[in-house]
N, C-alpha and C. Protein backbone atom coordinates (compact mmCIF):
# COMPACT_ATOMS: atom_id res chain seq x y z
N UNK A 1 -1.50 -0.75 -0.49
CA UNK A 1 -0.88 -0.87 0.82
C UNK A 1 -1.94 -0.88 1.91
N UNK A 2 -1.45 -1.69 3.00
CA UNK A 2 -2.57 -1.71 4.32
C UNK A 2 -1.82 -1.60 5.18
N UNK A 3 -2.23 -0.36 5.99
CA UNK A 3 -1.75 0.22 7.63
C UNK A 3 -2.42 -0.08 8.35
N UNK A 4 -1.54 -0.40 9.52
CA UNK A 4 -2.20 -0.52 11.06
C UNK A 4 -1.57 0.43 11.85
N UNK A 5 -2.51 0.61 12.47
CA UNK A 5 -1.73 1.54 13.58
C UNK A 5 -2.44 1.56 15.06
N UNK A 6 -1.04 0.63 15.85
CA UNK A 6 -1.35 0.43 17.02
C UNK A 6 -1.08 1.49 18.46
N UNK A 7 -1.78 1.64 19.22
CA UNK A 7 -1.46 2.91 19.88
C UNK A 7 -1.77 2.54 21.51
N UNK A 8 -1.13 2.81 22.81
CA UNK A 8 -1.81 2.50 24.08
C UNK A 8 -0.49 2.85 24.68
N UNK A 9 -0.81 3.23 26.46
CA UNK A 9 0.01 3.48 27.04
C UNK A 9 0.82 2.35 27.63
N UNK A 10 1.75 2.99 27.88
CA UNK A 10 3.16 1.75 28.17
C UNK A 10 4.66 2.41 28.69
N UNK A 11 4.63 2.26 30.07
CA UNK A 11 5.77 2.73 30.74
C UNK A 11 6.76 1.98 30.56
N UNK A 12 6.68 0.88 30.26
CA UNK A 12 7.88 -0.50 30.11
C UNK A 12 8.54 -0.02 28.93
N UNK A 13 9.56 0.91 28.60
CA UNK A 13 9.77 0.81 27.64
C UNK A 13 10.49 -0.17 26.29
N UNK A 14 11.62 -0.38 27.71
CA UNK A 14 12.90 -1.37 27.27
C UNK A 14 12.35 -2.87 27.42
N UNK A 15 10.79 -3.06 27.89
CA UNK A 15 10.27 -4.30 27.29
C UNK A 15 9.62 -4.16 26.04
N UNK A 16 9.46 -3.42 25.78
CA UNK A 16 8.60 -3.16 24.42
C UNK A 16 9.34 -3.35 23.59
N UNK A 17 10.39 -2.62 23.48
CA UNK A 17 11.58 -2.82 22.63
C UNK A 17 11.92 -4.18 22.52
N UNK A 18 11.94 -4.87 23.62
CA UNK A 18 12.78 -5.92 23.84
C UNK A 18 11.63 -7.01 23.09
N UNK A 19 10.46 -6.88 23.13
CA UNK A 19 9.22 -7.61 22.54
C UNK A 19 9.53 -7.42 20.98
N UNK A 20 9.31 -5.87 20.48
CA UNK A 20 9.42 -5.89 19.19
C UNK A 20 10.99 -6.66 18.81
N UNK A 21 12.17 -6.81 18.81
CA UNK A 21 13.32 -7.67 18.93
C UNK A 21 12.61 -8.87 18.69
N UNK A 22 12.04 -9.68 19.43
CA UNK A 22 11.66 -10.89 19.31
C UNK A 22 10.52 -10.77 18.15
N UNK A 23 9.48 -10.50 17.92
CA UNK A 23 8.89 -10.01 16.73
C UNK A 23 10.09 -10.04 15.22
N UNK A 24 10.34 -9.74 15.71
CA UNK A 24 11.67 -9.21 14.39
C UNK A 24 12.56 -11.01 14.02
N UNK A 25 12.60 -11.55 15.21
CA UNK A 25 13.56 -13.34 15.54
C UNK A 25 12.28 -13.94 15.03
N UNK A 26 11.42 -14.06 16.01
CA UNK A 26 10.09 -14.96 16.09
C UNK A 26 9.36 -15.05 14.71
N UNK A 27 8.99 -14.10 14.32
CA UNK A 27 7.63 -13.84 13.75
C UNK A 27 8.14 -13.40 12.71
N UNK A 28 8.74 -12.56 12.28
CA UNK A 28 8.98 -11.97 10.80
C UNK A 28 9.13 -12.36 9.95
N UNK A 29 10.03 -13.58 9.41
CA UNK A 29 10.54 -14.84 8.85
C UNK A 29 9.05 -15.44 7.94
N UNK A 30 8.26 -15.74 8.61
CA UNK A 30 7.16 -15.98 8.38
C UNK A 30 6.07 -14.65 7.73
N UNK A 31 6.53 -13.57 7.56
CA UNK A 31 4.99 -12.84 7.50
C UNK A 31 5.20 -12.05 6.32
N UNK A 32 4.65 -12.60 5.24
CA UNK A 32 4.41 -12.60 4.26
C UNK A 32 4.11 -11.60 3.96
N UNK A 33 4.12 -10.07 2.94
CA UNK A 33 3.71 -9.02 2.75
C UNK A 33 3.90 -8.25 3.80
N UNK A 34 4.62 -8.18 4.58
CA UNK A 34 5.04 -7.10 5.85
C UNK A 34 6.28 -6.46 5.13
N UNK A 35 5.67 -4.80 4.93
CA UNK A 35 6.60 -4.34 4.58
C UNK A 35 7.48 -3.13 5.82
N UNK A 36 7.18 -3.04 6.61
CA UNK A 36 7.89 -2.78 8.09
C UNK A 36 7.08 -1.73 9.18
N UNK A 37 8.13 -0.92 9.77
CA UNK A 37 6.58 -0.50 10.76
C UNK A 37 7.96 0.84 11.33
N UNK A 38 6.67 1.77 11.65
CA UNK A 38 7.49 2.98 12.01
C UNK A 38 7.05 2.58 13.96
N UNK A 39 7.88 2.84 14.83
CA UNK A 39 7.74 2.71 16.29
C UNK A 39 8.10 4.04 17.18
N UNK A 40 7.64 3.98 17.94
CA UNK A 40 8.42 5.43 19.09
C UNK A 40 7.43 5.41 20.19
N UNK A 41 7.40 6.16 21.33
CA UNK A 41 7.00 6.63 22.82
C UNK A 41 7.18 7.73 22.70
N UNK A 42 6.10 8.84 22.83
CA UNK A 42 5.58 10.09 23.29
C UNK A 42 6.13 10.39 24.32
N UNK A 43 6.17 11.60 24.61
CA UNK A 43 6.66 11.95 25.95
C UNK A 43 5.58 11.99 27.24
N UNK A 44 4.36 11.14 26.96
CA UNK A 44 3.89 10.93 27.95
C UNK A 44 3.26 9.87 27.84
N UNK A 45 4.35 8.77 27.58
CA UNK A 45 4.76 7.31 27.79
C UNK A 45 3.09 6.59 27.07
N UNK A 46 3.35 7.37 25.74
CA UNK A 46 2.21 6.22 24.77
C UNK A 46 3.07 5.62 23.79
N UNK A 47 2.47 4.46 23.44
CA UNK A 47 3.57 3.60 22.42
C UNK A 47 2.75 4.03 21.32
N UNK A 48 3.18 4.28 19.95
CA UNK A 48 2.80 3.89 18.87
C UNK A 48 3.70 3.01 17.81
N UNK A 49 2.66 2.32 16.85
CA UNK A 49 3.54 1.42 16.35
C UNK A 49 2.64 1.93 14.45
N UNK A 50 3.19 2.20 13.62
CA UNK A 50 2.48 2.30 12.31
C UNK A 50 3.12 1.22 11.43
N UNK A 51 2.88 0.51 11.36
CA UNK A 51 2.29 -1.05 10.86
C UNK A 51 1.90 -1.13 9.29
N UNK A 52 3.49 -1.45 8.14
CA UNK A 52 3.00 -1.28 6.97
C UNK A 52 2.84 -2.92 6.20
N UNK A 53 2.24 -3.32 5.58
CA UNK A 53 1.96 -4.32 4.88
C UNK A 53 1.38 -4.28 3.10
N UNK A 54 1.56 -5.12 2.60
CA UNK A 54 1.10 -5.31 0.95
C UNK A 54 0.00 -5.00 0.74
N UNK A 55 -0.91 -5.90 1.67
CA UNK A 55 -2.24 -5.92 1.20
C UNK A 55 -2.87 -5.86 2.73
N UNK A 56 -4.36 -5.78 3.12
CA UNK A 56 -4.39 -6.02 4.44
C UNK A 56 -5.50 -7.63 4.15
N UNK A 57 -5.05 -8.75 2.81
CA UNK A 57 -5.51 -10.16 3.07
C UNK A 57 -3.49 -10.51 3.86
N UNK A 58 -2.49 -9.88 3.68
CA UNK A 58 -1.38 -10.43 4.13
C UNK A 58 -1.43 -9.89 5.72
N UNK A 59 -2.03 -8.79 5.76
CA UNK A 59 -2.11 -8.31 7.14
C UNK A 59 -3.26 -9.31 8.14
N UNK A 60 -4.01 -10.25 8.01
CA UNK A 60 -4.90 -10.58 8.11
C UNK A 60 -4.34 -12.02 8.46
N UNK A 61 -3.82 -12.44 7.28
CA UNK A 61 -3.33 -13.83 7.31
C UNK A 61 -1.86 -13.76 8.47
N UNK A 62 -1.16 -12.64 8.60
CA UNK A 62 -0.28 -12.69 9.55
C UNK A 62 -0.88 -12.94 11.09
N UNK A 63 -1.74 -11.96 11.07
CA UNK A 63 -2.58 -11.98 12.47
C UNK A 63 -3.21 -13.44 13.13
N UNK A 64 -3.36 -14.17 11.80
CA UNK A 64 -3.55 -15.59 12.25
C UNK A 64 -2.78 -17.00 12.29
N UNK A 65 -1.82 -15.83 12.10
CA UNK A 65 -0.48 -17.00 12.20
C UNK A 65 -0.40 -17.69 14.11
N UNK A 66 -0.03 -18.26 14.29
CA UNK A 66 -0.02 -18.86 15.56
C UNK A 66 1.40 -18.21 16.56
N UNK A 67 2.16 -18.26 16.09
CA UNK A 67 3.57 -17.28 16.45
C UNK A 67 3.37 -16.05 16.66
N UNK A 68 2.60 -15.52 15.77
CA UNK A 68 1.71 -13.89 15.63
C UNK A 68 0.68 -13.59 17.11
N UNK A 69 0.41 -15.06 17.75
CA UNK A 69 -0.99 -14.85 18.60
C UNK A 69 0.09 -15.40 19.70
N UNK A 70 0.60 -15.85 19.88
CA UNK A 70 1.58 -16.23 20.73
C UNK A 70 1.99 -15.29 21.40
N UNK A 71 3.10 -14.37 20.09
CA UNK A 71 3.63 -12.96 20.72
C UNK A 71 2.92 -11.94 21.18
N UNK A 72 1.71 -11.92 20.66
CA UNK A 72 0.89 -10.74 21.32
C UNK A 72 0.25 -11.19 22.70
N UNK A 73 -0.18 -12.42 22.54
CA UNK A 73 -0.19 -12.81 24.30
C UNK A 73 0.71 -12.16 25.27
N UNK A 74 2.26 -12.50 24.82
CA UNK A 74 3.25 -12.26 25.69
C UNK A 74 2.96 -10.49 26.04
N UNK A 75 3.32 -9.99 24.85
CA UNK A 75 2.98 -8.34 24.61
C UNK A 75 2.26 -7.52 24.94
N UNK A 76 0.75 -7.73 25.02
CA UNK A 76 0.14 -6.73 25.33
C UNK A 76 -0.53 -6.93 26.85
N UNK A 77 0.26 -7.44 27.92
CA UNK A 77 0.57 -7.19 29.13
C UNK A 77 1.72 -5.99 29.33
N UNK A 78 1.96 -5.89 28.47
CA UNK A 78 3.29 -4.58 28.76
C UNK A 78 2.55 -2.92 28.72
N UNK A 79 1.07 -3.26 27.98
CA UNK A 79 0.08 -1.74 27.90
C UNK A 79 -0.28 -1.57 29.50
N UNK A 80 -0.80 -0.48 29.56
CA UNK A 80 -1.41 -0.33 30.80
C UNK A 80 -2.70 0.08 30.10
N UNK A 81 -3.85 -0.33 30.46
CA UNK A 81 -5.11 0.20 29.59
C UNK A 81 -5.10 -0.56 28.27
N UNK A 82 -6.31 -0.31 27.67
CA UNK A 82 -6.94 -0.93 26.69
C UNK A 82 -5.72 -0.43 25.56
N UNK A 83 -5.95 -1.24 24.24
CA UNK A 83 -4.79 -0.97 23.08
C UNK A 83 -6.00 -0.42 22.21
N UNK A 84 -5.48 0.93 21.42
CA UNK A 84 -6.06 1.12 19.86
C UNK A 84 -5.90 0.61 19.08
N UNK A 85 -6.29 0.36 18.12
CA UNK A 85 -6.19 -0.38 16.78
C UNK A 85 -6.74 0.52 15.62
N UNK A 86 -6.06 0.85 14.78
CA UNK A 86 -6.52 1.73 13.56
C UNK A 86 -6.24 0.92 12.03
N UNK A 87 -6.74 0.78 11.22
CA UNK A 87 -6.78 -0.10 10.33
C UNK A 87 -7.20 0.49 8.88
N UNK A 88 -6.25 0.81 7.81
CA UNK A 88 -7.08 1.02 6.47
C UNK A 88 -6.17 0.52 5.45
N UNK A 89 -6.75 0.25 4.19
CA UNK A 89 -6.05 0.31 2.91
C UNK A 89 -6.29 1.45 2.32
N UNK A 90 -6.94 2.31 2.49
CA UNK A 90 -7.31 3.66 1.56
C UNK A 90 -6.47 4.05 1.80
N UNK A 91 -4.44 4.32 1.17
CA UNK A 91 -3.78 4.65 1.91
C UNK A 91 -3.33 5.77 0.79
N UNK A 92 -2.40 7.30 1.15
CA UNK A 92 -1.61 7.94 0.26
C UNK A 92 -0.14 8.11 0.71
N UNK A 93 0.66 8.10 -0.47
CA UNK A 93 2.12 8.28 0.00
C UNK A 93 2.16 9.64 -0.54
N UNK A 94 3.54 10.29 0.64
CA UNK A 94 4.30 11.44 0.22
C UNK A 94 5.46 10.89 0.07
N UNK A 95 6.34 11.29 -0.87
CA UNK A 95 7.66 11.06 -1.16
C UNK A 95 7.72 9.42 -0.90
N UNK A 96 7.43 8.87 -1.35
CA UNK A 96 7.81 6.86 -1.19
C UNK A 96 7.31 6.84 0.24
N UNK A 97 7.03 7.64 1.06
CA UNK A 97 5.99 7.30 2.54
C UNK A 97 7.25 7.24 3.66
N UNK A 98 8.33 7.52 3.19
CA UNK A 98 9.36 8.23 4.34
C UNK A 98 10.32 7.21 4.29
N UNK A 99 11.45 7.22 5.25
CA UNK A 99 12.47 6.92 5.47
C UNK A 99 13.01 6.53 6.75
N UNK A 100 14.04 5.85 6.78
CA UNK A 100 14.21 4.82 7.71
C UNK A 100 15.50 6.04 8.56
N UNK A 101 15.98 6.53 7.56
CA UNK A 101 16.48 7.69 8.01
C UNK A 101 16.43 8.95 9.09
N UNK A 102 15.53 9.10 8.90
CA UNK A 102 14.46 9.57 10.07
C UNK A 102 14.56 10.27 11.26
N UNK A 103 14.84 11.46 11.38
CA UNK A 103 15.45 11.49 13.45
C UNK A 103 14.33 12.25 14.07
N UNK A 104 13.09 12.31 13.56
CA UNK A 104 11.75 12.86 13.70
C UNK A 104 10.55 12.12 12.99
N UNK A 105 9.47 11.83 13.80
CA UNK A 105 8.15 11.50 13.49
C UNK A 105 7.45 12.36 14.16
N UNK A 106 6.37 12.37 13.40
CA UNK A 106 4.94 13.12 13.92
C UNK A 106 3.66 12.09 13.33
N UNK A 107 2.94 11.93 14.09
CA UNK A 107 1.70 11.55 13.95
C UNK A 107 0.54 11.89 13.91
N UNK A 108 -0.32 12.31 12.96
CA UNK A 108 -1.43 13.15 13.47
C UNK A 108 -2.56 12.24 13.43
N UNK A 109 -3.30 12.59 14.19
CA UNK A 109 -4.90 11.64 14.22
C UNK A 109 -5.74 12.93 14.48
N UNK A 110 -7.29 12.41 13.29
CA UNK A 110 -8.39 13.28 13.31
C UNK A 110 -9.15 13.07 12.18
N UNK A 111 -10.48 13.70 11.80
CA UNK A 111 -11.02 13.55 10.83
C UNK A 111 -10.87 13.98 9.55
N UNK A 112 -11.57 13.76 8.47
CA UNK A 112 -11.55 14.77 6.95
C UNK A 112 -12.55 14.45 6.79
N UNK A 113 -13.09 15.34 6.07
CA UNK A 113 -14.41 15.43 4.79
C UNK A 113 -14.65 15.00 3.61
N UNK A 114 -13.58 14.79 3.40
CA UNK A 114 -13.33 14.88 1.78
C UNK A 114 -12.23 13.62 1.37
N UNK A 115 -12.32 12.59 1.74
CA UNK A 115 -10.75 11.73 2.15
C UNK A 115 -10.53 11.82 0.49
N UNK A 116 -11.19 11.86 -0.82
CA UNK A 116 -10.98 11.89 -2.28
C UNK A 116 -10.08 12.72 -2.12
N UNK A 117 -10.40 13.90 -2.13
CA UNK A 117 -10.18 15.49 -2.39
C UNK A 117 -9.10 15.49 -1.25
N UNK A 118 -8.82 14.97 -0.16
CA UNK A 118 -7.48 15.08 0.41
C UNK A 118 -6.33 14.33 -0.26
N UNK A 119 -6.78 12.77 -1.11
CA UNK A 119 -5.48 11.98 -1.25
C UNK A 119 -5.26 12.92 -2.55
N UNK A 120 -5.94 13.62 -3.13
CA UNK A 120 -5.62 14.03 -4.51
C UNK A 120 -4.44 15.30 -4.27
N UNK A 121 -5.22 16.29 -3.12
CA UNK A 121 -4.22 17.19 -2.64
C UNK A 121 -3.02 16.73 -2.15
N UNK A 122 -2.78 15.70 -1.49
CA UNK A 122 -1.76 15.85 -1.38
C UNK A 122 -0.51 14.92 -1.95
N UNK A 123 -1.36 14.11 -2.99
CA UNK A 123 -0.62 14.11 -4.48
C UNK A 123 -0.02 15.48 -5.27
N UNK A 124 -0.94 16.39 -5.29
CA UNK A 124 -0.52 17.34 -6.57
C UNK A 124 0.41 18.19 -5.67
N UNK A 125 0.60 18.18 -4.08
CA UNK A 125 1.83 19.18 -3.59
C UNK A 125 3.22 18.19 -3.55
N UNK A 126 2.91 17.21 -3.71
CA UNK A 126 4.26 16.73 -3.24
C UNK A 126 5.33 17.12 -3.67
N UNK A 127 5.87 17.54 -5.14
CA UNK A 127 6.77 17.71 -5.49
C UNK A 127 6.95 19.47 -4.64
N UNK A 128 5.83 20.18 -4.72
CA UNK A 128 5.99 21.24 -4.29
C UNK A 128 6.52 21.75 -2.84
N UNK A 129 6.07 20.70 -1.79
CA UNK A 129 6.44 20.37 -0.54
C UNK A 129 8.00 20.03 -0.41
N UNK A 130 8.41 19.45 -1.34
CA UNK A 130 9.56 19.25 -1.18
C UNK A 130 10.48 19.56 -1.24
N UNK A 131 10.20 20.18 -2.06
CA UNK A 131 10.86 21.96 -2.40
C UNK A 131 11.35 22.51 -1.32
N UNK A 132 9.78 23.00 -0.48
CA UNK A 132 10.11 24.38 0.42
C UNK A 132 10.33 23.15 1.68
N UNK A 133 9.96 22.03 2.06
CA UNK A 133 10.64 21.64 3.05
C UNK A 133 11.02 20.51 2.88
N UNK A 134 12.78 20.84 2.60
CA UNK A 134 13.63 19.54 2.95
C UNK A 134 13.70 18.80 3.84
N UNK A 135 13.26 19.09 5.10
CA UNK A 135 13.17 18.57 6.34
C UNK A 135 12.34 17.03 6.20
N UNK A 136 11.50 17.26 5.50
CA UNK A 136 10.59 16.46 5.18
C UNK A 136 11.06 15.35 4.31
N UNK A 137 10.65 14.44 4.89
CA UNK A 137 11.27 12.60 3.88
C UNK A 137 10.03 12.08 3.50
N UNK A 138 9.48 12.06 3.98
CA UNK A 138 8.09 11.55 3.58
C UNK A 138 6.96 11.37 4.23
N UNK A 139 5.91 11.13 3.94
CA UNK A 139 4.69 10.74 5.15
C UNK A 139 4.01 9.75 4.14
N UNK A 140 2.87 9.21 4.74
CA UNK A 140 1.64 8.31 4.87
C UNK A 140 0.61 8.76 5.20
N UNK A 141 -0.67 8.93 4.74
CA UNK A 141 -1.52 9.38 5.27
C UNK A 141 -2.66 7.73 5.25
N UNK A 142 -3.54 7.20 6.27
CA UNK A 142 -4.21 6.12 6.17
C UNK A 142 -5.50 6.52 6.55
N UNK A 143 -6.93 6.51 5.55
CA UNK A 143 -7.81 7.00 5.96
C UNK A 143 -9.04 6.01 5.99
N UNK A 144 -9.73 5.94 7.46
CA UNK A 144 -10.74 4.88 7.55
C UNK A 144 -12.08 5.10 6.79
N UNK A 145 -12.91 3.85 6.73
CA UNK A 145 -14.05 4.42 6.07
C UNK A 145 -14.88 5.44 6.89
N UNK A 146 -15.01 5.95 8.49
CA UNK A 146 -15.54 6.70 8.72
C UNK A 146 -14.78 8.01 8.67
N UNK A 147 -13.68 8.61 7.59
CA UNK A 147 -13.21 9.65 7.44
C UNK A 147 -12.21 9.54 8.91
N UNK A 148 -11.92 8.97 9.44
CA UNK A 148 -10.78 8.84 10.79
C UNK A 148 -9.52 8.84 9.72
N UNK A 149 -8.54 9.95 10.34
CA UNK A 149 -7.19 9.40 9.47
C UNK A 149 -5.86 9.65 10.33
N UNK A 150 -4.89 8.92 10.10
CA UNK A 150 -3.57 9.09 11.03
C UNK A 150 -2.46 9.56 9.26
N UNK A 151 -1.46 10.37 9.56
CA UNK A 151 -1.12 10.75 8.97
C UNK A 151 0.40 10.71 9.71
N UNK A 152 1.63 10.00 8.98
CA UNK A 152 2.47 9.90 9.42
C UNK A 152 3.82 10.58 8.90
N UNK A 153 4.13 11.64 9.18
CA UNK A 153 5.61 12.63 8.80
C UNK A 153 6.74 12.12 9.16
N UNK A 154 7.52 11.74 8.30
CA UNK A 154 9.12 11.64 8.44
C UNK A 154 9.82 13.03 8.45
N UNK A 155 10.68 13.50 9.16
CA UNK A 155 11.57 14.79 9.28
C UNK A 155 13.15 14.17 9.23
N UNK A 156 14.01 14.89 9.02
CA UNK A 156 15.59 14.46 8.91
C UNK A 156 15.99 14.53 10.55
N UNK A 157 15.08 15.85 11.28
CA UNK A 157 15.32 15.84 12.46
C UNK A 157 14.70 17.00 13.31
N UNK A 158 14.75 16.97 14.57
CA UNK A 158 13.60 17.52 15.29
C UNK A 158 13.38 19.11 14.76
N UNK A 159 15.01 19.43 14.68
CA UNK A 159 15.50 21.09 14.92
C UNK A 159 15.26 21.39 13.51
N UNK A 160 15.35 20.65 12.52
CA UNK A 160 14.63 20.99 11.34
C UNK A 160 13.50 21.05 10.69
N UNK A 161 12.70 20.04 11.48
CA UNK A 161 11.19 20.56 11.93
C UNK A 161 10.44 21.86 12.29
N UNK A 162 11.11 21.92 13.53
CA UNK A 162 10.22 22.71 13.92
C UNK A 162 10.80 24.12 13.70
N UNK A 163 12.34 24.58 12.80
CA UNK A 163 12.56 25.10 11.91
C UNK A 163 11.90 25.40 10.65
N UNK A 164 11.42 24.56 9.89
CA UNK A 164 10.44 24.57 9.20
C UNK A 164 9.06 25.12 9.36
N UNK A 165 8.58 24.52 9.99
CA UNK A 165 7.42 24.92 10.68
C UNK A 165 7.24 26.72 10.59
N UNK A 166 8.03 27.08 11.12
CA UNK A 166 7.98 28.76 11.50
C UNK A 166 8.54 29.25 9.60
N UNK A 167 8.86 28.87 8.94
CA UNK A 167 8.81 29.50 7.46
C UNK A 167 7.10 29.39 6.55
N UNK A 168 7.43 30.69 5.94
CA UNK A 168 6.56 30.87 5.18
C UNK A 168 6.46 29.91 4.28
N UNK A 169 5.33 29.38 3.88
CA UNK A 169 5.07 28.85 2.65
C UNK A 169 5.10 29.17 1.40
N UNK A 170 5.96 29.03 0.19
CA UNK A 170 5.71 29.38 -1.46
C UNK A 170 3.83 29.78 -1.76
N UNK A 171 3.36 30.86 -2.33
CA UNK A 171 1.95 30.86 -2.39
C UNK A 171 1.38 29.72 -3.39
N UNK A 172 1.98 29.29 -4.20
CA UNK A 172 1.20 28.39 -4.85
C UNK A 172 1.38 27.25 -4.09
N UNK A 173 2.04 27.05 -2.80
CA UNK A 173 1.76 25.30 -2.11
C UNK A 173 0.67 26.35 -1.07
N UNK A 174 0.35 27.67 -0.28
CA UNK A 174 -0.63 27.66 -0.12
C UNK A 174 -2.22 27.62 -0.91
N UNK A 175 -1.67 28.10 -1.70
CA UNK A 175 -3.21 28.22 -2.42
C UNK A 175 -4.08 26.80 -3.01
N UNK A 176 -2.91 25.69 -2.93
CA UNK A 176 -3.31 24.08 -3.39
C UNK A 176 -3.75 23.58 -1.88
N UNK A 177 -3.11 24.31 -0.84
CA UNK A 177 -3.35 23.66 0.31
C UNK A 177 -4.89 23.93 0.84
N UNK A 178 -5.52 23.03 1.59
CA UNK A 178 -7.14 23.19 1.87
C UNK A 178 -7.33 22.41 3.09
N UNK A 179 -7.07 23.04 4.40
CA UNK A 179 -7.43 22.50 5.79
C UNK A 179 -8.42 22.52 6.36
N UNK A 180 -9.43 23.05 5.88
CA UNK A 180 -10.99 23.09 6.28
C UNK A 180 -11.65 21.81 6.12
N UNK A 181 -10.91 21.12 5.74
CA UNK A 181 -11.57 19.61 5.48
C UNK A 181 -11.28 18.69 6.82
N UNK A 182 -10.25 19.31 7.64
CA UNK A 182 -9.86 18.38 8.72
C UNK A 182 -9.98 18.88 9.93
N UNK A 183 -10.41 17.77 10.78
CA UNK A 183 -10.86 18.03 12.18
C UNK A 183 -10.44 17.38 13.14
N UNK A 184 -10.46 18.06 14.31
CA UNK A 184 -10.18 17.00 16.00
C UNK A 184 -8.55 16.40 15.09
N UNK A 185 -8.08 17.70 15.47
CA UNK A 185 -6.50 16.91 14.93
C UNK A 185 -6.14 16.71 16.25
N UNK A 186 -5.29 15.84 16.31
CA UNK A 186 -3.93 15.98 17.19
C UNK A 186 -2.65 14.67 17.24
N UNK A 187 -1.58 15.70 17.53
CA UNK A 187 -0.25 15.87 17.02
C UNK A 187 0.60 14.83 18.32
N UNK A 188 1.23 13.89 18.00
CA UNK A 188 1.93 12.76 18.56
C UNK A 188 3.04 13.01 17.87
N UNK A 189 4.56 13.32 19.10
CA UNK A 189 5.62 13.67 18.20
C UNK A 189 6.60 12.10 19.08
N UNK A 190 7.50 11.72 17.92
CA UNK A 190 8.06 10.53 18.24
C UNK A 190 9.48 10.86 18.25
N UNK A 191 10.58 11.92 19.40
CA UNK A 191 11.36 12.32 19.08
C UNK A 191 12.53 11.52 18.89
N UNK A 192 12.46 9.88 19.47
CA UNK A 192 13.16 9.24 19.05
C UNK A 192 13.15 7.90 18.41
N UNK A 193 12.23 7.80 17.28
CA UNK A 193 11.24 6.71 16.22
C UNK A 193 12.77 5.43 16.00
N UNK A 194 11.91 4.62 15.78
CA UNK A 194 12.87 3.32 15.38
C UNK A 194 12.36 2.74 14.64
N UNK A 195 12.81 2.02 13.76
CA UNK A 195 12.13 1.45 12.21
C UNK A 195 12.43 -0.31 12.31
N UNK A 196 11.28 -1.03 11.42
CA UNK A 196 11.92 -2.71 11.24
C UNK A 196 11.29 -2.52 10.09
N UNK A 197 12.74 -3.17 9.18
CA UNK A 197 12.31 -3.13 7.65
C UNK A 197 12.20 -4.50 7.25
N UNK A 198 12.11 -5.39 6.15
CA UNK A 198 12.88 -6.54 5.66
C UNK A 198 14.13 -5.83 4.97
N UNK A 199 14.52 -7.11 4.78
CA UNK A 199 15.87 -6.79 4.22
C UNK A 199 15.93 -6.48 2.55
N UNK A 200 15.04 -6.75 2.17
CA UNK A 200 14.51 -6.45 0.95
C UNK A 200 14.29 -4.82 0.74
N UNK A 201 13.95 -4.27 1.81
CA UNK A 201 13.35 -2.79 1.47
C UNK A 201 14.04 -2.39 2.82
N UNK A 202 14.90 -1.99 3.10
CA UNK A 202 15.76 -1.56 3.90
C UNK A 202 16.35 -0.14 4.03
N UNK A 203 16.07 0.48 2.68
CA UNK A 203 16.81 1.57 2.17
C UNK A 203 15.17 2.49 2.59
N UNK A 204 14.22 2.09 2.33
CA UNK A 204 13.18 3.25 2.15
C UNK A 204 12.16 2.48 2.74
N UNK A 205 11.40 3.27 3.37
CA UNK A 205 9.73 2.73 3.52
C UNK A 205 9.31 2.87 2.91
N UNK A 206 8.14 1.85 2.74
CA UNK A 206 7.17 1.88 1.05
C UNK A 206 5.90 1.68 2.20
């Protein structure tokens, strides 16, 4: 799998929306290996967009589609300020990488040490995570080659979040757990996320 993840400020909201809509008419039809994209606005009016695809040669070949360069012309007059761009295939899933379901996102951006030794950890908790928090549907974690990683949480919903949050952990999901590896976090909550799937994969994000 290859993630993008686009990020910049943007007060327009209901154009953004109204852009991704046309994205969805325009452009989608055409884009080959797009397997959909998690969206939302921060509460201090930043857009993010997490951007899933097959491979990133389909992510690549979309970008040079002409319809693809078209719409982003139109689009990224709607940022105020420069746009981020985050980009990897080194990618790990939790639980199938979440759900369309969804009434909570979180985003985290920051470094690791160890990006091996993180995708492995948080392979061997998953089943264990899931356990102690139902809240939880799934995440994504996408890590660049300079150890940069965005890490994306699905929740069922806000109040069960941050419900969660305040419970103790089972000791054996602490004792697998190892946060000394990660740095310069910080936390982007999407309290009201919106999803574009194909119709093919509609039921789950992959």
């Amino acid at each position: 799998m290859f993630i993008q993840i686009i990020n910049g400020r943007c007060t327009r909201q209901d154009e953004m929306q109204a852009a991704l809509e046309r994205w969805r008419t325009d452009c989608e039809p055409g884009a080959d290996g797009w397997l959909g994209g998690t969206y939302g606005f921060t509460d201090d009016d930043e857009f993010l967009a997490v951007v899933r695809f097959e491979s990133e040669e389909a992510a690549m070949a979309n970008s040079g589609r002409p319809e693809q360069g078209a719409w982003w012309e139109q689009t990224e007059p709607l940022f105020e300020g420069p746009v981020e761009f985050h980009n990897s295939s080194n990618v790990v899933l939790m639980m199938d990488g979440g759900s369309d379901d969804a009434g909570f996102v979180q985003v985290i951006h920051g470094k690791i040490d160890e990006p091996e030794k993180a995708k492995a950890m948080m392979e061997q908790m998953t089943s264990l995570l899931h356990e102690a928090r139902p809240d939880i549907l799934g995440a994504t974690m996408a890590i660049e080659e300079d150890g940069t990683f965005t890490e994306t949480v699905a929740f069922t919903d806000e109040a069960a979040a941050r419900a969660g949050e305040s419970k103790e952990l089972p000791e054996a999901l602490t004792r697998m757990m190892d946060t000394s590896m990660l740095h310069e976090e910080s936390y982007r909550d999407l309290h009201h996320p919106w999803f574009r799937l194909t119709l093919l994969r509609h039921t789950r994000a992959r």
